[in-house]
C-alpha atoms as a PDB file:
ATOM      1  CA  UNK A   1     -16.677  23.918  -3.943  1.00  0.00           C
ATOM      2  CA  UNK A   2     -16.509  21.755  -0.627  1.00  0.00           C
ATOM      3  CA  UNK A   3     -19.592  19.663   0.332  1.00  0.00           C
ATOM      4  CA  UNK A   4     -20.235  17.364   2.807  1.00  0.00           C
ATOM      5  CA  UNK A   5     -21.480  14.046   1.417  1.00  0.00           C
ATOM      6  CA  UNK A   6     -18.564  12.088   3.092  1.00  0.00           C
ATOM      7  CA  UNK A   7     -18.765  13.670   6.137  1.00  0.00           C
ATOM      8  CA  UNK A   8     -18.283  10.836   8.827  1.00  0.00           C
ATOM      9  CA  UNK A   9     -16.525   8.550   6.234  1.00  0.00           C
ATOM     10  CA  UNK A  10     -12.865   7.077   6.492  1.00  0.00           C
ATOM     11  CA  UNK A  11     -11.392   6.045   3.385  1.00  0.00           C
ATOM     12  CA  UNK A  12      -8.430   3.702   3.755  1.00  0.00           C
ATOM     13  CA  UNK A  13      -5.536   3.013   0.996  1.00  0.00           C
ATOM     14  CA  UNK A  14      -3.435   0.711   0.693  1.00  0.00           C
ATOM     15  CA  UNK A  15       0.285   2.384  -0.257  1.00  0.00           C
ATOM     16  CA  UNK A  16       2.942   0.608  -2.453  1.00  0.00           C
ATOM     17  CA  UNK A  17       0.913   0.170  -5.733  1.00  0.00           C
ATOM     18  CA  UNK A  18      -2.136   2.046  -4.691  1.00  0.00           C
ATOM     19  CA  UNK A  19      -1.265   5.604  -4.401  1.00  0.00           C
ATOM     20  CA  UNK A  20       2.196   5.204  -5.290  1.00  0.00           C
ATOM     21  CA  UNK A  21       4.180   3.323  -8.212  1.00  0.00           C
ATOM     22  CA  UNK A  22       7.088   2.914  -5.741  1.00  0.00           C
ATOM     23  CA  UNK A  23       8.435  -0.239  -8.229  1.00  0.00           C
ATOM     24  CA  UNK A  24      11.403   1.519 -10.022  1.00  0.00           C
ATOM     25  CA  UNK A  25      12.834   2.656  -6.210  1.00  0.00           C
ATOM     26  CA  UNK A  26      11.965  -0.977  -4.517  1.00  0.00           C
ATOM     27  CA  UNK A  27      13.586  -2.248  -7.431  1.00  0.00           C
ATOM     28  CA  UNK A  28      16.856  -0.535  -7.164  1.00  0.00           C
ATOM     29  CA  UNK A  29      16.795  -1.072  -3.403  1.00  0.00           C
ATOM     30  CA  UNK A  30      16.105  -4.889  -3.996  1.00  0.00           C
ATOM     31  CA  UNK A  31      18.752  -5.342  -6.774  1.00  0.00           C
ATOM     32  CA  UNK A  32      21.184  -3.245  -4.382  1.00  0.00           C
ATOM     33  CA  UNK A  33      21.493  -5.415  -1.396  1.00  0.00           C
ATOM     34  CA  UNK A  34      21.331  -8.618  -3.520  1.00  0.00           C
ATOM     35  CA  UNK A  35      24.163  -7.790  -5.609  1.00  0.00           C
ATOM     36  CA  UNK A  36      26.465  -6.124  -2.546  1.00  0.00           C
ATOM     37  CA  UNK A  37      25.622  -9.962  -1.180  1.00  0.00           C
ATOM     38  CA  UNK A  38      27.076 -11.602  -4.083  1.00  0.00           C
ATOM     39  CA  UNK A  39      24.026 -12.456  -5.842  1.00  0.00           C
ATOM     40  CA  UNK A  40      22.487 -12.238  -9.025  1.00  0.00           C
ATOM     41  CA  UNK A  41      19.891  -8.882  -9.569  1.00  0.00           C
ATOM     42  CA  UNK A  42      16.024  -9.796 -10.546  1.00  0.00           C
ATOM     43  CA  UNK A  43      14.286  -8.054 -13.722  1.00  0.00           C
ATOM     44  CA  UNK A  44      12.361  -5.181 -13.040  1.00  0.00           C
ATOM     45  CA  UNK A  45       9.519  -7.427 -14.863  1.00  0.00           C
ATOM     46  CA  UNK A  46       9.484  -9.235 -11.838  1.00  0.00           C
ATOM     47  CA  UNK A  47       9.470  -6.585  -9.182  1.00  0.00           C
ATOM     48  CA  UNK A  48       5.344  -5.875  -8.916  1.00  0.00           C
ATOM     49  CA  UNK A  49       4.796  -9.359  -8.133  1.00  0.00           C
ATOM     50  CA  UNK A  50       7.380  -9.355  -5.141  1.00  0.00           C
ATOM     51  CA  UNK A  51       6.222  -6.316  -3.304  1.00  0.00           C
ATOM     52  CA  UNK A  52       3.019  -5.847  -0.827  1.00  0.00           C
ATOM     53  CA  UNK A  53       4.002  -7.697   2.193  1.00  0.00           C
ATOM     54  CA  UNK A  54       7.185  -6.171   3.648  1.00  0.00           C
ATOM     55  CA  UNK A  55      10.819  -5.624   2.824  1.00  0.00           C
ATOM     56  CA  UNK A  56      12.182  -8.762   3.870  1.00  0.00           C
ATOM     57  CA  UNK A  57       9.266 -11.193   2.010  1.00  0.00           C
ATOM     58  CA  UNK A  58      10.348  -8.804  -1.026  1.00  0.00           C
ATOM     59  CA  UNK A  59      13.937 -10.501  -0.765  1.00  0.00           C
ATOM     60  CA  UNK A  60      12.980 -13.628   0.228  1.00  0.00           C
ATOM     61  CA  UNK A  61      11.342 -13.687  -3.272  1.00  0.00           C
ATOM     62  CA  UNK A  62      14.316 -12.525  -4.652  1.00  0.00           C
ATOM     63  CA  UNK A  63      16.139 -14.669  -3.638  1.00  0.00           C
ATOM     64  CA  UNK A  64      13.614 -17.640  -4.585  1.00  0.00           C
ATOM     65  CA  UNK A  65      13.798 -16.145  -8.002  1.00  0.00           C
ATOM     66  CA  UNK A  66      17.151 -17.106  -8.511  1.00  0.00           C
ATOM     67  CA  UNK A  67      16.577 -20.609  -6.572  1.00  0.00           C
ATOM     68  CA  UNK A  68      18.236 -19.360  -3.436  1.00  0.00           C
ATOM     69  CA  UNK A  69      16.992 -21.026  -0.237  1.00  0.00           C
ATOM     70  CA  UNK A  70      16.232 -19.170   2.894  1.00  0.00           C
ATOM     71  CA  UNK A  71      19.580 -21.508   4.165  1.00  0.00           C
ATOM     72  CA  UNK A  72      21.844 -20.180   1.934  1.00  0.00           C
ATOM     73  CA  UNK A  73      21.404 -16.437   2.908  1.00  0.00           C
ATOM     74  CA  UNK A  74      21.464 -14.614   5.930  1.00  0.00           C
ATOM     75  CA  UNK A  75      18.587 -12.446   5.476  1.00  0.00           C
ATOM     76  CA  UNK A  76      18.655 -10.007   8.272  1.00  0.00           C
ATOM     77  CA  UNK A  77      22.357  -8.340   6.496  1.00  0.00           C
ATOM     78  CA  UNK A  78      20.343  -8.199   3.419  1.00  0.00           C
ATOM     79  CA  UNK A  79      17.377  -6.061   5.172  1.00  0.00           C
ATOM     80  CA  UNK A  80      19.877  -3.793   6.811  1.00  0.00           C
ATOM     81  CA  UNK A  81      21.731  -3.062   3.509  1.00  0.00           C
ATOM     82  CA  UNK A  82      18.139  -2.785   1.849  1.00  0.00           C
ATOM     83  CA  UNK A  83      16.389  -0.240   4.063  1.00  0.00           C
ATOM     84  CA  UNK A  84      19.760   1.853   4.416  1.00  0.00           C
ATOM     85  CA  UNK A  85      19.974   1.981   0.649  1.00  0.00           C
ATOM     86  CA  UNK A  86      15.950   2.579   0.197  1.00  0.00           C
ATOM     87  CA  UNK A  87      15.819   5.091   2.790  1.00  0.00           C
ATOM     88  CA  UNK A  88      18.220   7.016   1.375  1.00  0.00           C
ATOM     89  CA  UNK A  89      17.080   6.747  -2.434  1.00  0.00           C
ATOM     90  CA  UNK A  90      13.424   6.261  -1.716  1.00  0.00           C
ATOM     91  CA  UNK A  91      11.554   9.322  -4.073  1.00  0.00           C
ATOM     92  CA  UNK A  92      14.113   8.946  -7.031  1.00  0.00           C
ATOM     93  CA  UNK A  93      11.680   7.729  -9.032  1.00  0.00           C
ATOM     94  CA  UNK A  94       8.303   7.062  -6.896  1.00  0.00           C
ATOM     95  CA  UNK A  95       5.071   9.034  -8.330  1.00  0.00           C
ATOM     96  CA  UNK A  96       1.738   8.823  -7.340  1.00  0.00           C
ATOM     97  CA  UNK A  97      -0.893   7.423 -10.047  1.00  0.00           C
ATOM     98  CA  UNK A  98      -2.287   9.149 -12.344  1.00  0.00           C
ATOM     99  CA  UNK A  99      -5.142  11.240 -10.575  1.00  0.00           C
ATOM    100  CA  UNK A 100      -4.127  10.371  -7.295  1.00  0.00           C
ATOM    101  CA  UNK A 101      -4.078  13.671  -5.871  1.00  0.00           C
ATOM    102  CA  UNK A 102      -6.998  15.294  -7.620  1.00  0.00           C
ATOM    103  CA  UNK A 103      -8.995  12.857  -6.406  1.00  0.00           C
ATOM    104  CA  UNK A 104      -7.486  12.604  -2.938  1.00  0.00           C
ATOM    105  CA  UNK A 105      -8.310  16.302  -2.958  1.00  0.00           C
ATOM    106  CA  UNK A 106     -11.923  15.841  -4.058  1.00  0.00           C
ATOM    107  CA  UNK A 107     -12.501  13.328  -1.344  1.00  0.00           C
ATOM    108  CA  UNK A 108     -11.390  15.799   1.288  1.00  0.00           C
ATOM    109  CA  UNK A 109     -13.553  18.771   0.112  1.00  0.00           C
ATOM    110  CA  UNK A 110     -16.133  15.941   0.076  1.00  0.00           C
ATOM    111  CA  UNK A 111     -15.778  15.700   4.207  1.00  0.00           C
ATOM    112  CA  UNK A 112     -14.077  12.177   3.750  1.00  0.00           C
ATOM    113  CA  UNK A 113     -11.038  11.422   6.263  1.00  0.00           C
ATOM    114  CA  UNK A 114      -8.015   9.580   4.543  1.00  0.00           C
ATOM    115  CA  UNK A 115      -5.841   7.052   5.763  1.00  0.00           C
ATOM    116  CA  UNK A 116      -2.856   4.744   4.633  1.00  0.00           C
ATOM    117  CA  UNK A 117      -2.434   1.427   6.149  1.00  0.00           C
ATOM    118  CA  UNK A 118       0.068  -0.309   4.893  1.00  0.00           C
ATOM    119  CA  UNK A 119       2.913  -3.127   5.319  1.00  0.00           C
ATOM    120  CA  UNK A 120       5.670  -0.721   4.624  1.00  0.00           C
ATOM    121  CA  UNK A 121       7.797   0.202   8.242  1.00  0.00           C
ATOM    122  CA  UNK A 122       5.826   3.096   9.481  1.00  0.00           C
ATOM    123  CA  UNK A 123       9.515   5.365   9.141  1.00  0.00           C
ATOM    124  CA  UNK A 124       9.483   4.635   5.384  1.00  0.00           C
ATOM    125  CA  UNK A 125       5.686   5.367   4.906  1.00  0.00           C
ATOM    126  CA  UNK A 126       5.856   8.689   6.632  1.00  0.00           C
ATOM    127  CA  UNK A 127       9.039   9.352   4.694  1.00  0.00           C
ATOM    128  CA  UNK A 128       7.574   8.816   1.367  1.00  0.00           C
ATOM    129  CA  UNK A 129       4.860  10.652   2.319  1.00  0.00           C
ATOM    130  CA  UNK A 130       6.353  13.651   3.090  1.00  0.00           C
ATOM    131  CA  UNK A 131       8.686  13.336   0.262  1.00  0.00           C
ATOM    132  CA  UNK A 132       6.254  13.431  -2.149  1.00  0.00           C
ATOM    133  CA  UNK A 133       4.466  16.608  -0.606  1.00  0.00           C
ATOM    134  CA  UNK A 134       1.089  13.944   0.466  1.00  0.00           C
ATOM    135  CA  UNK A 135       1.548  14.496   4.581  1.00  0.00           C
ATOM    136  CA  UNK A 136      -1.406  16.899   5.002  1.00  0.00           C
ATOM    137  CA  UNK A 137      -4.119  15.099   3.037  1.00  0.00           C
ATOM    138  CA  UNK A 138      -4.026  12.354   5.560  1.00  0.00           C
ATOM    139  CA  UNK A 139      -5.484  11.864   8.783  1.00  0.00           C
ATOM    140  CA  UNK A 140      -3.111   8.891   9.908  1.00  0.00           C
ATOM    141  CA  UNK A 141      -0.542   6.621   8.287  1.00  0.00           C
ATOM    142  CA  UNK A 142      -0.441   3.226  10.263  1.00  0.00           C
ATOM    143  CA  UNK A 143       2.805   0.762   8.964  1.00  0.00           C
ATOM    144  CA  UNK A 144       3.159  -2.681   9.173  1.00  0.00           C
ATOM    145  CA  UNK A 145       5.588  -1.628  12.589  1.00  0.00           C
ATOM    146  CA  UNK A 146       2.796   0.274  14.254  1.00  0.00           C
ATOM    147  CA  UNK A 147       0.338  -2.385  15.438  1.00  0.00           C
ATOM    148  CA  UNK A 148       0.299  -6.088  16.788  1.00  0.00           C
ATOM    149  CA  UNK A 149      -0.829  -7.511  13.318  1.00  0.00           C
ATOM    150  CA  UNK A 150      -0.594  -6.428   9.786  1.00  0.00           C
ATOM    151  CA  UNK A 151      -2.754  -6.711   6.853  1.00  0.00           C
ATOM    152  CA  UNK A 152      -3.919  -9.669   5.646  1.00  0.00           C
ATOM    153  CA  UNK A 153      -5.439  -8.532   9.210  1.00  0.00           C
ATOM    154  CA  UNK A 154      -7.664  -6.768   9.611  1.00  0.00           C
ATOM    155  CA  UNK A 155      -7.124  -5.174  13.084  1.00  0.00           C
ATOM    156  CA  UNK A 156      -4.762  -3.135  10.984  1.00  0.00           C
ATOM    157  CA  UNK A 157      -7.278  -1.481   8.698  1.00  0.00           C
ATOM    158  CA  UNK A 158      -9.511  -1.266  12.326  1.00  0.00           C
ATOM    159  CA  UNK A 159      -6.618   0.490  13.802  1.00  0.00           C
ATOM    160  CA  UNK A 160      -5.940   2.921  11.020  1.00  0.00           C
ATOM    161  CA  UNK A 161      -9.534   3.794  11.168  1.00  0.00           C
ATOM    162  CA  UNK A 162      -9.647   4.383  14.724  1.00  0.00           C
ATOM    163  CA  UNK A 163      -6.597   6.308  14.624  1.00  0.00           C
ATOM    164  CA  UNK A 164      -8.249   8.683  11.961  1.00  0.00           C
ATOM    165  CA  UNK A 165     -11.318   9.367  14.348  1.00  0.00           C
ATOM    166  CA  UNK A 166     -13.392   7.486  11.866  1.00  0.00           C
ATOM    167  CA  UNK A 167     -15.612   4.084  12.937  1.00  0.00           C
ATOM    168  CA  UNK A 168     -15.445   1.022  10.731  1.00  0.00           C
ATOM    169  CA  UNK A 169     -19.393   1.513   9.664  1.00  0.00           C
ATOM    170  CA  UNK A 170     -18.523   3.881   7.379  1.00  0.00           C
ATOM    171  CA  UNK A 171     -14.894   3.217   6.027  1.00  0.00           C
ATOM    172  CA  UNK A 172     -13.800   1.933   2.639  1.00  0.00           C
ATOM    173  CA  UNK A 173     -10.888  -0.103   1.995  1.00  0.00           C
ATOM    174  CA  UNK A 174      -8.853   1.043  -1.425  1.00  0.00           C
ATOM    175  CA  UNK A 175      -6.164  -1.669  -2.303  1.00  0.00           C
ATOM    176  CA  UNK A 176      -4.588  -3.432  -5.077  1.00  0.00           C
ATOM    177  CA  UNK A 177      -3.677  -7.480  -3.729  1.00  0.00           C
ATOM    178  CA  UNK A 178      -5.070 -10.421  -2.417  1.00  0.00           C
ATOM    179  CA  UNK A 179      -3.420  -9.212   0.857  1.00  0.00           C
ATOM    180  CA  UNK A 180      -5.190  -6.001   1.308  1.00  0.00           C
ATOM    181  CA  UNK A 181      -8.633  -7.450   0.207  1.00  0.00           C
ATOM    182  CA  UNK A 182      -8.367 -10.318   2.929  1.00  0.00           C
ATOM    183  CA  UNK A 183      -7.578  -7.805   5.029  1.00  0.00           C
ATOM    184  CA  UNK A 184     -10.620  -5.819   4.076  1.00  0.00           C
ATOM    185  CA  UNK A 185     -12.708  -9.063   4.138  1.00  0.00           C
ATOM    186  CA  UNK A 186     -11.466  -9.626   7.869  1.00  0.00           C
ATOM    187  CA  UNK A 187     -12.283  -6.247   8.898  1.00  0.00           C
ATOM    188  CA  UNK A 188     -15.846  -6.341   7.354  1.00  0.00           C
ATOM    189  CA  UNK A 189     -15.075  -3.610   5.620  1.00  0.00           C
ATOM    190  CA  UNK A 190     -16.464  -2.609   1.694  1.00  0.00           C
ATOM    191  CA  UNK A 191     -13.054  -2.852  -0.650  1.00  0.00           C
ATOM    192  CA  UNK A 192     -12.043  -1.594  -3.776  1.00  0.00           C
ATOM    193  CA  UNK A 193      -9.739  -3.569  -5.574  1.00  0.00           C
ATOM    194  CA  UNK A 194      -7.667  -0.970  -7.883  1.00  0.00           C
ATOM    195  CA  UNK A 195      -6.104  -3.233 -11.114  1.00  0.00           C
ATOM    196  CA  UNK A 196      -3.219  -1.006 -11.810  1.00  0.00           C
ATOM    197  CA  UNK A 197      -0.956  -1.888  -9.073  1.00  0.00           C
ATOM    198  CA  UNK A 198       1.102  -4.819  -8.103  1.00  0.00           C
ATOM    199  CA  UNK A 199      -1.105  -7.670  -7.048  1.00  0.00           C
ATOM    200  CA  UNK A 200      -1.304 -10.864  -6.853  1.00  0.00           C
ATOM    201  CA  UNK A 201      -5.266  -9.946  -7.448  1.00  0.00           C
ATOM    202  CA  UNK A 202      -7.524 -11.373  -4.948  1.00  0.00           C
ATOM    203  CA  UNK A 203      -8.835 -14.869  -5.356  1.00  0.00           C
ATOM    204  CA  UNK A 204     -12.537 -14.273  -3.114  1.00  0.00           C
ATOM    205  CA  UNK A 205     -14.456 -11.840  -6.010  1.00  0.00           C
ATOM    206  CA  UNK A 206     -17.538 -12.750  -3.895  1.00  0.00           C
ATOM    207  CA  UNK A 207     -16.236 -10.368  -1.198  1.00  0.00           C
ATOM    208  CA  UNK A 208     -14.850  -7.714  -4.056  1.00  0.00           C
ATOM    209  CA  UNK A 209     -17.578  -6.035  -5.497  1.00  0.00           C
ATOM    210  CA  UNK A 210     -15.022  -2.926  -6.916  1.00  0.00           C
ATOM    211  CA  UNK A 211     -12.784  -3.043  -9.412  1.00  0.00           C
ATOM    212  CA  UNK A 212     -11.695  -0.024 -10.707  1.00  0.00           C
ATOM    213  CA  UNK A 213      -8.860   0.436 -13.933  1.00  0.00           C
ATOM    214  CA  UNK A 214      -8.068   4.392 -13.012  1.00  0.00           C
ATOM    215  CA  UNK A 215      -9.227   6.834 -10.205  1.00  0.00           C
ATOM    216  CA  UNK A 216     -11.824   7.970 -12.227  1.00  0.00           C
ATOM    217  CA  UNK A 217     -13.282   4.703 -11.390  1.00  0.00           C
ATOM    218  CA  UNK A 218     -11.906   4.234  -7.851  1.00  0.00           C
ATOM    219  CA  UNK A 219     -14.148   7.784  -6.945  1.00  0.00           C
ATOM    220  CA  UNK A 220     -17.164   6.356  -9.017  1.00  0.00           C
ATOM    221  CA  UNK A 221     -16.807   2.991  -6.557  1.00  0.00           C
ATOM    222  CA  UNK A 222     -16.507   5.131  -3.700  1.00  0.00           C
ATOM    223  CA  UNK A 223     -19.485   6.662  -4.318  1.00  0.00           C
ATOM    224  CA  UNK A 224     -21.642   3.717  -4.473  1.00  0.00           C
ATOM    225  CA  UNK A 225     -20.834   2.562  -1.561  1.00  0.00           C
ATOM    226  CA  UNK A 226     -20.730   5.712   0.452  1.00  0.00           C
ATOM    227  CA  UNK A 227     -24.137   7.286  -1.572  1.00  0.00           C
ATOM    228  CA  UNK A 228     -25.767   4.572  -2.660  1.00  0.00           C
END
């Protein structure tokens, strides 16, 4: 039964960690172009707190794990070898959360728009995407390649909005690390800070009124703000 009680509303996630566990495929990519460097592989304990602000600041910290300096790497070889390797492997083991797409589904027959802004390479996002059968339930998917700044800006989120015919009075931001809420914070925009993904969690809880464990709770937030 379709209603229309998010009619006019834009509701922006965040990807990697959000509506995706992508860790187990970032890991292998990760542990692939460090080792066909010469260097050690990280635990995948210590992927989720690598990932969220690009490919190359996810091997900069993989390297840092195993106290290698920026100096003693060339990191743009390392990037090459890692999106080759992730493009090519990147749904081997990537799911979407638990209720992700029941509830994505419920927010369309709602009226709500959807939208994914995120720091992945727009090619990858709209890859994964696809791959995992998503592509129609959104309105626009806006990576880190596909504006001037990305998040913690928030003229991404702005853009992404604006590029799903929504306006930024009635958007929601749906994220799970101190980088998406100060993006959400910068764009003025309500967030929901989900505390299942990757993090690091956000530090301002003034500015994070949301927290939700499941989807469950991530619809029950999205209500609130939307039909208070």
């Amino acid at each position: 039964m379709t209603s229309d009680t998010l009619s006019g509303w834009t509701i922006v996630f965040d990807l990697d960690g959000t509506l995706v566990d992508t860790a187990p495929d970032l890991h292998l990519a990760l542990n692939h172009c460090l080792s066909e460097a010469g260097f050690e592989t990280v635990p995948f304990e210590s992927i989720r707190h690598m990932i969220g602000q690009g490919a190359k600041a996810m091997i900069e910290k993989g390297l840092a794990f195993q106290d290698v300096s920026q100096g003693q790497a060339e990191l743009e070889p390392l990037w090459r070898s890692f999106l080759q390797y992730y493009e090519a492997n990147i749904c081997r083991r990537s799911a979407p959360f638990k209720d992700v797409i029941g509830s994505l589904d419920a927010l369309k027959e709602m009226g709500a728009m959807l939208a994914i802004c995120t720091n992945k390479t727009q090619h990858l996002a709209e890859t994964l995407i696809e791959e995992l059968g998503l592509s129609s339930r959104f309105e626009t998917i806006c990576g880190a390649d596909s504006v001037p700044d990305k998040k913690p800006s928030g003229d991404h989120i702005l853009y992404t909005v604006a590029r799903a015919h929504g306006i930024a009075e009635k958007a929601v931001m749906i994220g799970d690390s101190q980088t998406d809420e100060r993006a959400a914070r910068n764009a003025e925009l309500p967030f929901v800070y989900v505390t299942f993904g990757y993090g690091p969690s956000p530090e301002n809880w003034d500015n994070t009124a949301f927290r939700a464990s499941s989807y469950s709770e991530v619809m029950s937030a999205i209500r609130s703000i939307a039909m208070p």
